[in-house]
N, C-alpha and C. Protein backbone atom coordinates (compact mmCIF):
# COMPACT_ATOMS: atom_id res chain seq x y z
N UNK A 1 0.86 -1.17 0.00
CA UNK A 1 0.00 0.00 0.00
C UNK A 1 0.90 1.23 0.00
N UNK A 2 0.31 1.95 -0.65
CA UNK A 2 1.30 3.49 -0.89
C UNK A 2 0.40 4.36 -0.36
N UNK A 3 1.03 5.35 0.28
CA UNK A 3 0.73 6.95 0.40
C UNK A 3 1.16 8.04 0.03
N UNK A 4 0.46 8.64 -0.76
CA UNK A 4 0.55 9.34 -1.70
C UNK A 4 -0.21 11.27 -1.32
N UNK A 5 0.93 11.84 -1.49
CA UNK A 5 -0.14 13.48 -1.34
C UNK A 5 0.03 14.67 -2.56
N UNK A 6 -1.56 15.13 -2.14
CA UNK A 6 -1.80 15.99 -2.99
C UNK A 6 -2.14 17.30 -2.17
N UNK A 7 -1.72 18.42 -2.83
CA UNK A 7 -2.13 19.41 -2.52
C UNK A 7 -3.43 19.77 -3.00
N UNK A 8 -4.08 20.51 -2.19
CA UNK A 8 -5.60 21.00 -2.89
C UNK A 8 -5.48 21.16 -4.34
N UNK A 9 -4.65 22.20 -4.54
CA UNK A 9 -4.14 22.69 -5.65
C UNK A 9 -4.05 21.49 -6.98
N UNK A 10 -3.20 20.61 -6.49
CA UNK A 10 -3.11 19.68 -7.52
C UNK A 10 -3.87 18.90 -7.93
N UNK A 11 -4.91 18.55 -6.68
CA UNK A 11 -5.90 18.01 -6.70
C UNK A 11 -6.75 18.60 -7.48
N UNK A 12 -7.31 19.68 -7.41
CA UNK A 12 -8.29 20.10 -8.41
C UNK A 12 -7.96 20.51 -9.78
N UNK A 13 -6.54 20.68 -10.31
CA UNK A 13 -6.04 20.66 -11.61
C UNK A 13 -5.69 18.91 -12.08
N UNK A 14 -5.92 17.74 -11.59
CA UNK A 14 -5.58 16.58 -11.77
C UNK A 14 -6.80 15.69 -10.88
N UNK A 15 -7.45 16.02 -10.56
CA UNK A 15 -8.67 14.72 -9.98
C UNK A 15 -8.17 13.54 -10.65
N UNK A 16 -7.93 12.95 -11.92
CA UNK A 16 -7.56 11.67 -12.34
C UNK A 16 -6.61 10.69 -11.91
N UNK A 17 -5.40 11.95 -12.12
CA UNK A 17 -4.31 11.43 -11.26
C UNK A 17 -4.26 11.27 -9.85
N UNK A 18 -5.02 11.96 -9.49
CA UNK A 18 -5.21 11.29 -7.97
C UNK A 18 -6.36 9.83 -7.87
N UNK A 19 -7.46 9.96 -8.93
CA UNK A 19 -7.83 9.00 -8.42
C UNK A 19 -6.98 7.54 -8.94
N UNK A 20 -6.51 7.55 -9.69
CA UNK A 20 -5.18 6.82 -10.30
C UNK A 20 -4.37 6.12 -8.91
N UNK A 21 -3.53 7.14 -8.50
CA UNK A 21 -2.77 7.27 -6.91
C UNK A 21 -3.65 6.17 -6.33
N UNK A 22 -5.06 6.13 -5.88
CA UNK A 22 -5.91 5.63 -4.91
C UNK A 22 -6.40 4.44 -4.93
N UNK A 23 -5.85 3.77 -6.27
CA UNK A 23 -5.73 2.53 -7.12
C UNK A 23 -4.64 1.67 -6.09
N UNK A 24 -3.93 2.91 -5.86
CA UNK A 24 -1.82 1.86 -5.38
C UNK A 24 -2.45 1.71 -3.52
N UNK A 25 -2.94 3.12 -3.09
CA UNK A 25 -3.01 3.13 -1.75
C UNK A 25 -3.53 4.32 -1.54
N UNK A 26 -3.68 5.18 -0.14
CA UNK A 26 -4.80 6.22 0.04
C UNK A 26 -4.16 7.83 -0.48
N UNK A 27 -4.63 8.48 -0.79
CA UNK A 27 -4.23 10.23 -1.09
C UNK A 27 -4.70 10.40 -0.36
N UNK A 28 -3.36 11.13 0.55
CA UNK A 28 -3.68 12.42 1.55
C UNK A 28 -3.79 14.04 0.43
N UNK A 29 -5.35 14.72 0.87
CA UNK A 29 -4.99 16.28 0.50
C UNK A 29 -4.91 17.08 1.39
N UNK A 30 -4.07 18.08 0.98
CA UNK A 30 -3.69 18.88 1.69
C UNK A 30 -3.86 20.29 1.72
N UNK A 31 -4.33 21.33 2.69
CA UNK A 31 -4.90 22.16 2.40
C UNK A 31 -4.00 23.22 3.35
N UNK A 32 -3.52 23.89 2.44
CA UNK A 32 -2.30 24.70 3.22
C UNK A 32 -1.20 24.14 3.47
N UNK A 33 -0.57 23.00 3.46
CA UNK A 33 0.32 22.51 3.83
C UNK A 33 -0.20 20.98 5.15
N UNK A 34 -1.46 21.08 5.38
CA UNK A 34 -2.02 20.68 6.54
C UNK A 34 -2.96 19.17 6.07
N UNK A 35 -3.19 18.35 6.12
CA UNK A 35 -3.69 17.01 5.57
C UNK A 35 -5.26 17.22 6.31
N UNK A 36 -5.68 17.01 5.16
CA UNK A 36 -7.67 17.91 5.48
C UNK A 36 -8.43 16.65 4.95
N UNK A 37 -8.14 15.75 3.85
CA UNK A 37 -9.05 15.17 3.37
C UNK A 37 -7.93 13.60 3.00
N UNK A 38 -8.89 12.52 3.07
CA UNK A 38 -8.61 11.27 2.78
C UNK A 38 -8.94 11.35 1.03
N UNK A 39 -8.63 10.61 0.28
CA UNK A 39 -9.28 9.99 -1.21
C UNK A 39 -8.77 8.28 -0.83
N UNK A 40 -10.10 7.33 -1.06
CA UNK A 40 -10.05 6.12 -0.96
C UNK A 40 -10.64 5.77 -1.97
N UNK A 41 -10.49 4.37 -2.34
CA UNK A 41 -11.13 3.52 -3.32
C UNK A 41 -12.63 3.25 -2.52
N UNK A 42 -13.98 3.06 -3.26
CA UNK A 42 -14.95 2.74 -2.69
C UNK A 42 -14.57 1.07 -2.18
N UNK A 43 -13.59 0.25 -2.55
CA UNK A 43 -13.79 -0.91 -2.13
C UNK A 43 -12.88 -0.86 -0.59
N UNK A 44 -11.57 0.49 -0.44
CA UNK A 44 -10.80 0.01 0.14
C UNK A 44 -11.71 0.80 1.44
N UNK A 45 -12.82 1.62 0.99
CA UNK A 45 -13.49 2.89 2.27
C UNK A 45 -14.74 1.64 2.95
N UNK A 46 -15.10 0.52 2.07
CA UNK A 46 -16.01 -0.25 2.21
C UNK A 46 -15.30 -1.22 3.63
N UNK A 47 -14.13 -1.86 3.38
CA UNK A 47 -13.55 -2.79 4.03
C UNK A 47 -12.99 -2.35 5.30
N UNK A 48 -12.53 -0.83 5.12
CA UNK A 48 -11.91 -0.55 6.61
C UNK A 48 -13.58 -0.05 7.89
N UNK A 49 -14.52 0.65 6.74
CA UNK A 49 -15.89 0.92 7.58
C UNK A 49 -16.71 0.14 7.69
N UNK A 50 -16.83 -0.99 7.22
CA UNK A 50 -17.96 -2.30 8.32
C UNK A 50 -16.77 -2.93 9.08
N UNK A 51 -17.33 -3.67 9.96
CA UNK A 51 -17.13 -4.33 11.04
C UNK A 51 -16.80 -6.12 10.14
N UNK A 52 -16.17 -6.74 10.65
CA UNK A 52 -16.11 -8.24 10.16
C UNK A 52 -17.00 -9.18 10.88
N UNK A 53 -17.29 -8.45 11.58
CA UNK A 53 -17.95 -9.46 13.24
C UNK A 53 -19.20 -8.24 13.61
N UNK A 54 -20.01 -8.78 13.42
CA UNK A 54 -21.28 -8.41 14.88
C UNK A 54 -21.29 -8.43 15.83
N UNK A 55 -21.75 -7.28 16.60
CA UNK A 55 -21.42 -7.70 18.40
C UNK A 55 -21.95 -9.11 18.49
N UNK A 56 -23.19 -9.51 17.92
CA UNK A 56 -23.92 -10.80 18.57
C UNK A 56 -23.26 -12.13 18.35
N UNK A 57 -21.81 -12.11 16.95
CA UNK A 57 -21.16 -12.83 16.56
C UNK A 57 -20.11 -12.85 17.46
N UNK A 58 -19.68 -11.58 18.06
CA UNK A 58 -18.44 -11.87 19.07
C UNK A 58 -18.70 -12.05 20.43
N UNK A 59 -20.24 -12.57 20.58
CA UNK A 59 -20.88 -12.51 22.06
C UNK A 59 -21.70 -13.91 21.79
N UNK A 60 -21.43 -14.45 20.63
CA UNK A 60 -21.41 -15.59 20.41
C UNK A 60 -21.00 -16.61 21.51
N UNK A 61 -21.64 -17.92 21.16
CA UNK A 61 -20.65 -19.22 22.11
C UNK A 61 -19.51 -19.37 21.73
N UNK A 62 -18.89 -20.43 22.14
CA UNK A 62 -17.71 -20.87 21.22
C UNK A 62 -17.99 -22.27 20.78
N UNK A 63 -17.02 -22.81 20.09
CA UNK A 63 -17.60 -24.33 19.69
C UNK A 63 -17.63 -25.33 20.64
N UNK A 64 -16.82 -25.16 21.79
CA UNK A 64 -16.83 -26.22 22.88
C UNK A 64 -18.14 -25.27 24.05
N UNK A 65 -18.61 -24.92 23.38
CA UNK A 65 -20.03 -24.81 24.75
C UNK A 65 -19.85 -23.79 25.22
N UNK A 66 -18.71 -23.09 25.31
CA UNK A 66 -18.66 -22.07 26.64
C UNK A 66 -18.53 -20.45 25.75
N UNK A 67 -19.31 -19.89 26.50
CA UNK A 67 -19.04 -18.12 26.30
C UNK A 67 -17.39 -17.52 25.34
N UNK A 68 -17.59 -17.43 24.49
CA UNK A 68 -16.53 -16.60 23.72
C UNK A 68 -15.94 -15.28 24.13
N UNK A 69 -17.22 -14.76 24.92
CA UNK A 69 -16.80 -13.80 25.76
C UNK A 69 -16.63 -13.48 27.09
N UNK A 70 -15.38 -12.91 27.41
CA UNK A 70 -15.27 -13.18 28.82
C UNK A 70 -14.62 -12.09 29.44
N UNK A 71 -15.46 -11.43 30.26
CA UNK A 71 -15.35 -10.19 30.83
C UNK A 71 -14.13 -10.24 31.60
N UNK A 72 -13.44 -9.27 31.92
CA UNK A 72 -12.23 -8.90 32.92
C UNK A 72 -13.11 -8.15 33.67
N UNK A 73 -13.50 -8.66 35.54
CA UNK A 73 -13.64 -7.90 36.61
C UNK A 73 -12.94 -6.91 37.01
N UNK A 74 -13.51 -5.40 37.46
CA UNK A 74 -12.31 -4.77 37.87
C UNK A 74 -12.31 -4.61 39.05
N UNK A 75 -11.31 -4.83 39.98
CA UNK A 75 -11.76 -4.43 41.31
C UNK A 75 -11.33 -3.03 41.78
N UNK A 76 -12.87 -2.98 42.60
CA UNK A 76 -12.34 -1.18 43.03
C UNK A 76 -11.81 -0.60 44.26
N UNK A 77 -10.56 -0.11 43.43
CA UNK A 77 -9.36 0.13 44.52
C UNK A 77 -9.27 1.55 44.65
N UNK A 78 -10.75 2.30 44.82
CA UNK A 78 -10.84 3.57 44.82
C UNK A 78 -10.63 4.13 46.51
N UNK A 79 -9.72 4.97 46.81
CA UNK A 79 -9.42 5.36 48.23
C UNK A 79 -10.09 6.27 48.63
N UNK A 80 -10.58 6.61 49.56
CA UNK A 80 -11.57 7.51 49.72
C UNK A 80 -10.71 8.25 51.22
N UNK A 81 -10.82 9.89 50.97
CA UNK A 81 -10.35 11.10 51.90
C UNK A 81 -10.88 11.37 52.83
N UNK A 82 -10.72 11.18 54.06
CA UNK A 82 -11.32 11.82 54.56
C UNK A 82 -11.01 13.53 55.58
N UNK A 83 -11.83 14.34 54.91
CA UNK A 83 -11.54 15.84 55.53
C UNK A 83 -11.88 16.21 56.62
């Protein structure tokens, strides 16, 4: 994967070539010198924004019977002042 930047500037005299760029890996643009905007492929904006798993899939069983999920207790070791 490549990263690749464009200035606003270039960006709006070349849209192609950037979307070209977004083919290899993501365009950063840049607006002032300052990184303002992402350009992604719709497949690569698709894969990083859903989820692979459902909560109800990762709160799932497991195959031997037992809970897949398994909470860490915290214990509270809060000290309390007295004034």
């Amino acid at each position: 994967m490549r990263l690749t930047t464009f200035s606003s500037r270039e960006f709006n005299q070349d849209s192609s070539k950037a979307k070209k760029a977004a083919m290899l890996g993501p365009v950063v643009i840049t607006d002032r010198g300052l990184p303002s905007h992402v350009l992604l492929t719709y497949e690569e904006f698709n894969r990083i924004s859903r989820p692979s798993q459902s909560l109800s899939d990762l709160l799932a069983l497991d195959d031997d019977g037992k809970d897949a999920f398994k909470p860490v207790r915290i214990e509270d070791k809060t000290t309390y002042v007295k004034f």
